[in-house]
Protein backbone atom coordinates (compact mmCIF):
# COMPACT_ATOMS: atom_id res chain seq x y z
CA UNK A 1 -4.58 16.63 14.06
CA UNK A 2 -4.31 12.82 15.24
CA UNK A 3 -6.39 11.52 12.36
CA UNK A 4 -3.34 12.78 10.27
CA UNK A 5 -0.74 11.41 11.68
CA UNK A 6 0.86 8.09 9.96
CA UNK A 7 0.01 4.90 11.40
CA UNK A 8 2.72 2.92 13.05
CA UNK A 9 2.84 -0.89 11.77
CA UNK A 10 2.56 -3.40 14.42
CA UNK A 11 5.97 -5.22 15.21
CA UNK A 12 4.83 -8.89 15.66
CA UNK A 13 7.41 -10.52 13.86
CA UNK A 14 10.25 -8.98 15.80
CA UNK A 15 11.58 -10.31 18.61
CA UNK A 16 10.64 -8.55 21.80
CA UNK A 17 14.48 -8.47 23.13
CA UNK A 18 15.68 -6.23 20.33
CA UNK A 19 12.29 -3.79 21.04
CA UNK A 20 13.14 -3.63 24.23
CA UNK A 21 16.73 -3.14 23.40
CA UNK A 22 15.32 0.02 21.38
CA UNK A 23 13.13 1.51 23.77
CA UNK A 24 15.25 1.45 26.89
CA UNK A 25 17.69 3.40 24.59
CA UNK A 26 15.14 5.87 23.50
CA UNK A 27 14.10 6.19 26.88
CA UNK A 28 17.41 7.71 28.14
CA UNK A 29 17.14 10.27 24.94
CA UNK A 30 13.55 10.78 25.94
CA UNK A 31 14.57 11.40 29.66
CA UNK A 32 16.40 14.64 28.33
CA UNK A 33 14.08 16.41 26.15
CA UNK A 34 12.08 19.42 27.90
CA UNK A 35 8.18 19.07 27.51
CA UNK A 36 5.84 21.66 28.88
CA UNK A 37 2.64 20.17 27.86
CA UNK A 38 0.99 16.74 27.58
CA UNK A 39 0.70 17.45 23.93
CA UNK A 40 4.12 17.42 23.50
CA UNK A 41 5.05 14.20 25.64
CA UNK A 42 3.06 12.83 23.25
CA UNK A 43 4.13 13.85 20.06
CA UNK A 44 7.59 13.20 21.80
CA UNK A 45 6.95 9.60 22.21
CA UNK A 46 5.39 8.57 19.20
CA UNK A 47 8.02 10.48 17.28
CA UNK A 48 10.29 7.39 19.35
CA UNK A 49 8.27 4.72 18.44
CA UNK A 50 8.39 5.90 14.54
CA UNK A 51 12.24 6.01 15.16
CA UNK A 52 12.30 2.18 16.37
CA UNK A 53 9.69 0.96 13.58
CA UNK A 54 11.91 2.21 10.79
CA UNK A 55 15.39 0.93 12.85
CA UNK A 56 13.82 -2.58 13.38
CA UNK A 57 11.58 -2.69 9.97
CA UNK A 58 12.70 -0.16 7.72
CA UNK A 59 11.69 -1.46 4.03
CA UNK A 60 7.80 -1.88 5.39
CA UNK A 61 8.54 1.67 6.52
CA UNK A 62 7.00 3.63 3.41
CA UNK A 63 3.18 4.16 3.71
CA UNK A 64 0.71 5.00 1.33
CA UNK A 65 0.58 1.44 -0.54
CA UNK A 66 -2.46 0.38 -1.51
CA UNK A 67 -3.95 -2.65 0.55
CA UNK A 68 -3.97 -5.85 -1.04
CA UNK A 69 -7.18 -7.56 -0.85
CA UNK A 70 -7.13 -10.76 1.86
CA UNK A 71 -6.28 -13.93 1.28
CA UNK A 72 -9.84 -15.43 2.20
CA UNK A 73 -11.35 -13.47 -1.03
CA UNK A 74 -8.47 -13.81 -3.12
CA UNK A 75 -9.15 -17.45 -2.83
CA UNK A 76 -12.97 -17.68 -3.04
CA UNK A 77 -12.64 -14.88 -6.31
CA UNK A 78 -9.94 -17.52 -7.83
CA UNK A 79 -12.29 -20.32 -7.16
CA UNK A 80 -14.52 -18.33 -8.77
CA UNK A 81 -13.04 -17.64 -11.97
CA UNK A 82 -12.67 -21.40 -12.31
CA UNK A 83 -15.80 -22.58 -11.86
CA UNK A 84 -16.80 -20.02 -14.08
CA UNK A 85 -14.57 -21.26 -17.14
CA UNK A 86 -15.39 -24.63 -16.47
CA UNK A 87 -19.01 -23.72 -16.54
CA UNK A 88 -18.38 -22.05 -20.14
CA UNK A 89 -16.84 -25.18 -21.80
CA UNK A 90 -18.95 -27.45 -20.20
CA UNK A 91 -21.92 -25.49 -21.84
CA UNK A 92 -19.83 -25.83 -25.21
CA UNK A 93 -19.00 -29.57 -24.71
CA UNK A 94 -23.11 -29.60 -24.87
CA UNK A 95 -23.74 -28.29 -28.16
CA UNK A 96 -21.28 -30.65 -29.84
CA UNK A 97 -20.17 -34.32 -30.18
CA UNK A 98 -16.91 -34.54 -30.55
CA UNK A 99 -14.27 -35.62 -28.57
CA UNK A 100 -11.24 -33.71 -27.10
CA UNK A 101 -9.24 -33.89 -24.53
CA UNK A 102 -11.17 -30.92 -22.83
CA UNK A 103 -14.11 -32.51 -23.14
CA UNK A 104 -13.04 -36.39 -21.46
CA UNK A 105 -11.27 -33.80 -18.68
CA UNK A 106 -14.47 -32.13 -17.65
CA UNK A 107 -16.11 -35.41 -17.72
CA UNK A 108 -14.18 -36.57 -15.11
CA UNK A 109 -13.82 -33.90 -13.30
CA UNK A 110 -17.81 -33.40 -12.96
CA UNK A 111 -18.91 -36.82 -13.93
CA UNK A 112 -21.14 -35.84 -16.83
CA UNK A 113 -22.36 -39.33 -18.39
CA UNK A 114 -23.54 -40.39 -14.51
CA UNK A 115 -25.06 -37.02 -13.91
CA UNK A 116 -25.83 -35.50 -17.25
CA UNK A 117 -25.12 -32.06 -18.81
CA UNK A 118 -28.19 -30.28 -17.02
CA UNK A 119 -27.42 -31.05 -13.76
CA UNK A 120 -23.92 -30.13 -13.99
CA UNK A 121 -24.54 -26.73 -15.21
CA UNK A 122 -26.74 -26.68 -12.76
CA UNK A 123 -24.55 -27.62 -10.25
CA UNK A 124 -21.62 -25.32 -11.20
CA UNK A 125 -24.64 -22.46 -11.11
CA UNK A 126 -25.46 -22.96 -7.66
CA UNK A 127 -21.82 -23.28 -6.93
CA UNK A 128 -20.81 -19.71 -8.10
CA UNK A 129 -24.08 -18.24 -6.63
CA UNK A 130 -22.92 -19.94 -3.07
CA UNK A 131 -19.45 -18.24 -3.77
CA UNK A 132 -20.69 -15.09 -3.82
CA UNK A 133 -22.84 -15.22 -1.32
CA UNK A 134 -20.07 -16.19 0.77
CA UNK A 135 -18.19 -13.38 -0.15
CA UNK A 136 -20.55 -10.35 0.41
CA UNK A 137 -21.29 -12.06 3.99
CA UNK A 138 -17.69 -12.40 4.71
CA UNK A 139 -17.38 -8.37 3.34
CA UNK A 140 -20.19 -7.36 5.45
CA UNK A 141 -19.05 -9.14 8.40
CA UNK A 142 -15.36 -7.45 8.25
CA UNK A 143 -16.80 -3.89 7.45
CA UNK A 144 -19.15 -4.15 10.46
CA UNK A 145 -15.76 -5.39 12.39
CA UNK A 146 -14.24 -2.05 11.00
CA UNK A 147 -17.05 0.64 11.99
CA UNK A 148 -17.71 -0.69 14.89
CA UNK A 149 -14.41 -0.39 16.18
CA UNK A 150 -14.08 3.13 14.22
CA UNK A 151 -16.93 4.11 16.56
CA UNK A 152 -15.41 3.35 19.74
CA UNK A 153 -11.87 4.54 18.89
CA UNK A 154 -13.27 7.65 16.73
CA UNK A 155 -16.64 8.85 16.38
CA UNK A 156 -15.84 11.60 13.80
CA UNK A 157 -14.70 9.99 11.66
CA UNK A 158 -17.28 6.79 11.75
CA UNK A 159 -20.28 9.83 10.70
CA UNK A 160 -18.18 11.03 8.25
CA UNK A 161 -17.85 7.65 6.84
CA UNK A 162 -21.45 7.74 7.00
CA UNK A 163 -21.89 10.48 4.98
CA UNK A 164 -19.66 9.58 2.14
CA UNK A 165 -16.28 10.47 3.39
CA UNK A 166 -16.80 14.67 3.18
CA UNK A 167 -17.08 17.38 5.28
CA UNK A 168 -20.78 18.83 4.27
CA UNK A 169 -20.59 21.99 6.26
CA UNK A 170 -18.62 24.20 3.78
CA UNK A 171 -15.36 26.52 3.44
CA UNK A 172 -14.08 26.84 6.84
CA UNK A 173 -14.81 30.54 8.35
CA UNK A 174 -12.48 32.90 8.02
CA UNK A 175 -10.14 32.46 11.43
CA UNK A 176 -9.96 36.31 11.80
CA UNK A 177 -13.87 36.91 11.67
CA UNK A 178 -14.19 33.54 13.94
CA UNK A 179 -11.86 35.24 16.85
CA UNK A 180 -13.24 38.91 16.30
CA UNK A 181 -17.29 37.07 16.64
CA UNK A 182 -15.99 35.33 19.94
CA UNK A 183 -13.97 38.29 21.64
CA UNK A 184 -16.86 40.11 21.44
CA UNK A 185 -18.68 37.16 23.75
CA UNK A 186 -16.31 36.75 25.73
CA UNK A 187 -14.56 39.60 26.21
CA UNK A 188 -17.14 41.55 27.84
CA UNK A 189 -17.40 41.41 31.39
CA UNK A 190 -20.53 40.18 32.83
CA UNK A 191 -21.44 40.07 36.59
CA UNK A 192 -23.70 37.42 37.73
CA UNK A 193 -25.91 37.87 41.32
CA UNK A 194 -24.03 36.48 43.92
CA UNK A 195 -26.55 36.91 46.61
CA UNK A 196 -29.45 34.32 45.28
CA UNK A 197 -29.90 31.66 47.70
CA UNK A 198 -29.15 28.64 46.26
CA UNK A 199 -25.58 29.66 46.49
CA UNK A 200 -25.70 30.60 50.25
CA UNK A 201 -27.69 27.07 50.66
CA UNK A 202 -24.84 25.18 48.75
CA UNK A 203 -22.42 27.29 50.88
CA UNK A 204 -24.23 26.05 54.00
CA UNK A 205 -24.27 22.48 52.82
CA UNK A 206 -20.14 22.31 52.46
CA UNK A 207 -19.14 23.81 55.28
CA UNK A 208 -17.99 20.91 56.57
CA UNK A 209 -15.86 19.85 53.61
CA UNK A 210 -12.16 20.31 54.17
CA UNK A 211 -10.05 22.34 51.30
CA UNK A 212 -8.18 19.91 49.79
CA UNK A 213 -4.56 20.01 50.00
CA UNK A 214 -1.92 20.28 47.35
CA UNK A 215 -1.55 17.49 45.24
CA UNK A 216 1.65 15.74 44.77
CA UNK A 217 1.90 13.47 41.87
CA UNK A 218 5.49 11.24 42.24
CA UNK A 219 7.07 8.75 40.30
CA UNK A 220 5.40 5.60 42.11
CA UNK A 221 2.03 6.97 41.55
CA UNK A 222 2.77 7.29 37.63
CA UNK A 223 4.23 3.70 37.98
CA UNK A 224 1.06 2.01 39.55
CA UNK A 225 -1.41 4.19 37.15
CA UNK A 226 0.40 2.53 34.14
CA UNK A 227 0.33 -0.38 35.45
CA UNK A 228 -3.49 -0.75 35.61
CA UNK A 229 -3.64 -0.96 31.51
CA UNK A 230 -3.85 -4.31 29.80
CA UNK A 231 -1.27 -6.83 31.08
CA UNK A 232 -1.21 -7.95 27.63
CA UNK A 233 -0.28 -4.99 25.74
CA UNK A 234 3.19 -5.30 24.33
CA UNK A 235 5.11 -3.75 21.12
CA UNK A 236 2.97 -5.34 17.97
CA UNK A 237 -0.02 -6.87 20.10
CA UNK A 238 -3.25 -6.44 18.79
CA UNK A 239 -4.54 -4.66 21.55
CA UNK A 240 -2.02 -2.11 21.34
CA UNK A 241 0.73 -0.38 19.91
CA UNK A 242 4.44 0.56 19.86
CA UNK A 243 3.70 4.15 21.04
CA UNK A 244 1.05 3.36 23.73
CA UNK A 245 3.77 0.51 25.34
CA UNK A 246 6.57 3.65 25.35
CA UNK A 247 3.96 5.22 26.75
CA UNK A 248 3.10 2.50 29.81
CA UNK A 249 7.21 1.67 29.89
CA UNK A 250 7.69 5.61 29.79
CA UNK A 251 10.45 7.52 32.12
CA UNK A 252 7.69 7.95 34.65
CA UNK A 253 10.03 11.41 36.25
CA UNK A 254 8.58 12.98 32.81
CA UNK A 255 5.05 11.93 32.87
CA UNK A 256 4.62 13.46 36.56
CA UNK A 257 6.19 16.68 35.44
CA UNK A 258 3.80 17.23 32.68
CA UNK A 259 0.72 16.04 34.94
CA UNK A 260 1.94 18.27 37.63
CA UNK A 261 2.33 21.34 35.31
CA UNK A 262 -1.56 21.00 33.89
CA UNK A 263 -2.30 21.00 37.71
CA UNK A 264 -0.89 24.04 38.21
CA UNK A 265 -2.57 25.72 35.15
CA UNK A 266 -5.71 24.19 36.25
């Protein structure tokens, strides 16, 4: 399954030369491995473009780390934490009279003889209240980034996100029972009445349309349908990714054997 499949890490700070230097080298390899299927183009090329992302950045390689949390909230948390200290001793300093070196810092810091002790705990109050605010809108705003971009790219897995991450329908059915319940759909032989008369009317209707003749798909056409995708996309781009520029800098010979061979099965 694609959702399984590792991730490949976008190349942006390697230089384009040396990816290009790896993927017209791959390409030659590519150009001599046998694919009967689509599938297997595929899994061909982004097998390549795992092959260049360890070659060009092999210690960020390893997957499976745990994300770090971004820099925006590990700022606004740190701000946080200070605020909140500060509001701690400053409701110490209140309770007592004596001078430290704490105490003369805060009041400089907040100006607590201009403004008094109230407002400044106040203040500080309001300040780590704004805080996180700030940060559940800035949370919200980056998870609604994430599913709705989930949703266009996959739908499956944005409703199982939905429901908490699990699959709710059960054990999967046994794969023997599953193909005996269908065979014995499909495997009998039905005949359906070809002699109503919307078919002879349809008939009627397309008499005039030519058969269409074979279709030849050859290098040039593969070249200009590739070129139709974003200009922009390049190796580490945000719109796209290592595999899908192999795929639109591909050996095109390849790509029109595999789209010629599902015409024929078609």
């Amino acid at each position: 399954m694609t959702e399984n499949r590792p991730k490949l890490r976008a190349l942006r700070h390697i230089e384009r030369a040396k990816i290009m230097a790896e993927v017209k080298r791959l390409d030659k390899v590519l150009d001599c491995v046998e694919t009967r299927t689509i599938t297997e183009l595929n899994d061909t090329i982004l097998a390549c473009a795992h092959i260049i992302t360890k070659r060009l950045n092999p210690e960020k390689e390893e997957r499976g780390v745990p994300r770090h949390e971004p820099e925006w909230k590990v700022r606004l948390q740190r701000k946080e934490q200070e605020i909140r200290k500060d509001l701690s001793k400053v409701v110490e300093s209140k309770g007592r009279n004596v001078e430290d070196p704490m105490r003369i810092r805060l009041e400089r810091k907040y100006k607590i003889k201009v403004k008094g002790f109230d407002v400044v705990i106040e203040e500080l109050k309001q300040d780590l209240k704004a805080i996180r605010q700030k940060i559940k809108r800035f949370t919200d705003r980056v998870e609604q980034f994430n599913q709705n971009r989930l949703f266009v790219n996959n739908q499956r897995q944005f409703y199982r996100n939905l429901q908490g991450g699990k699959n709710e329908n059960g054990e999967a059915p046994d794969r023997g029972a599953t193909r005996e319940f269908w065979q014995t759909i499909w495997s009998e032989p039905v005949e359906h009445n070809r002699n109503v008369a919307w078919i002879e009317k349809v008939k009627e209707n397309n008499e005039h349309v030519e058969k269409q003749t074979d279709l030849d798909i050859t290098d040039e056409d593969v070249k200009q349908a590739l070129s139709q995708g974003c200009p922009t996309c390049g190796p580490g781009a945000a719109c796209g990714s290592l595999a899908h520029f192999m795929w639109s800098r591909g050996p095109p010979r390849k790509i029109a054997q595999v789209v010629k061979t599902i015409i024929a099965i078609c």
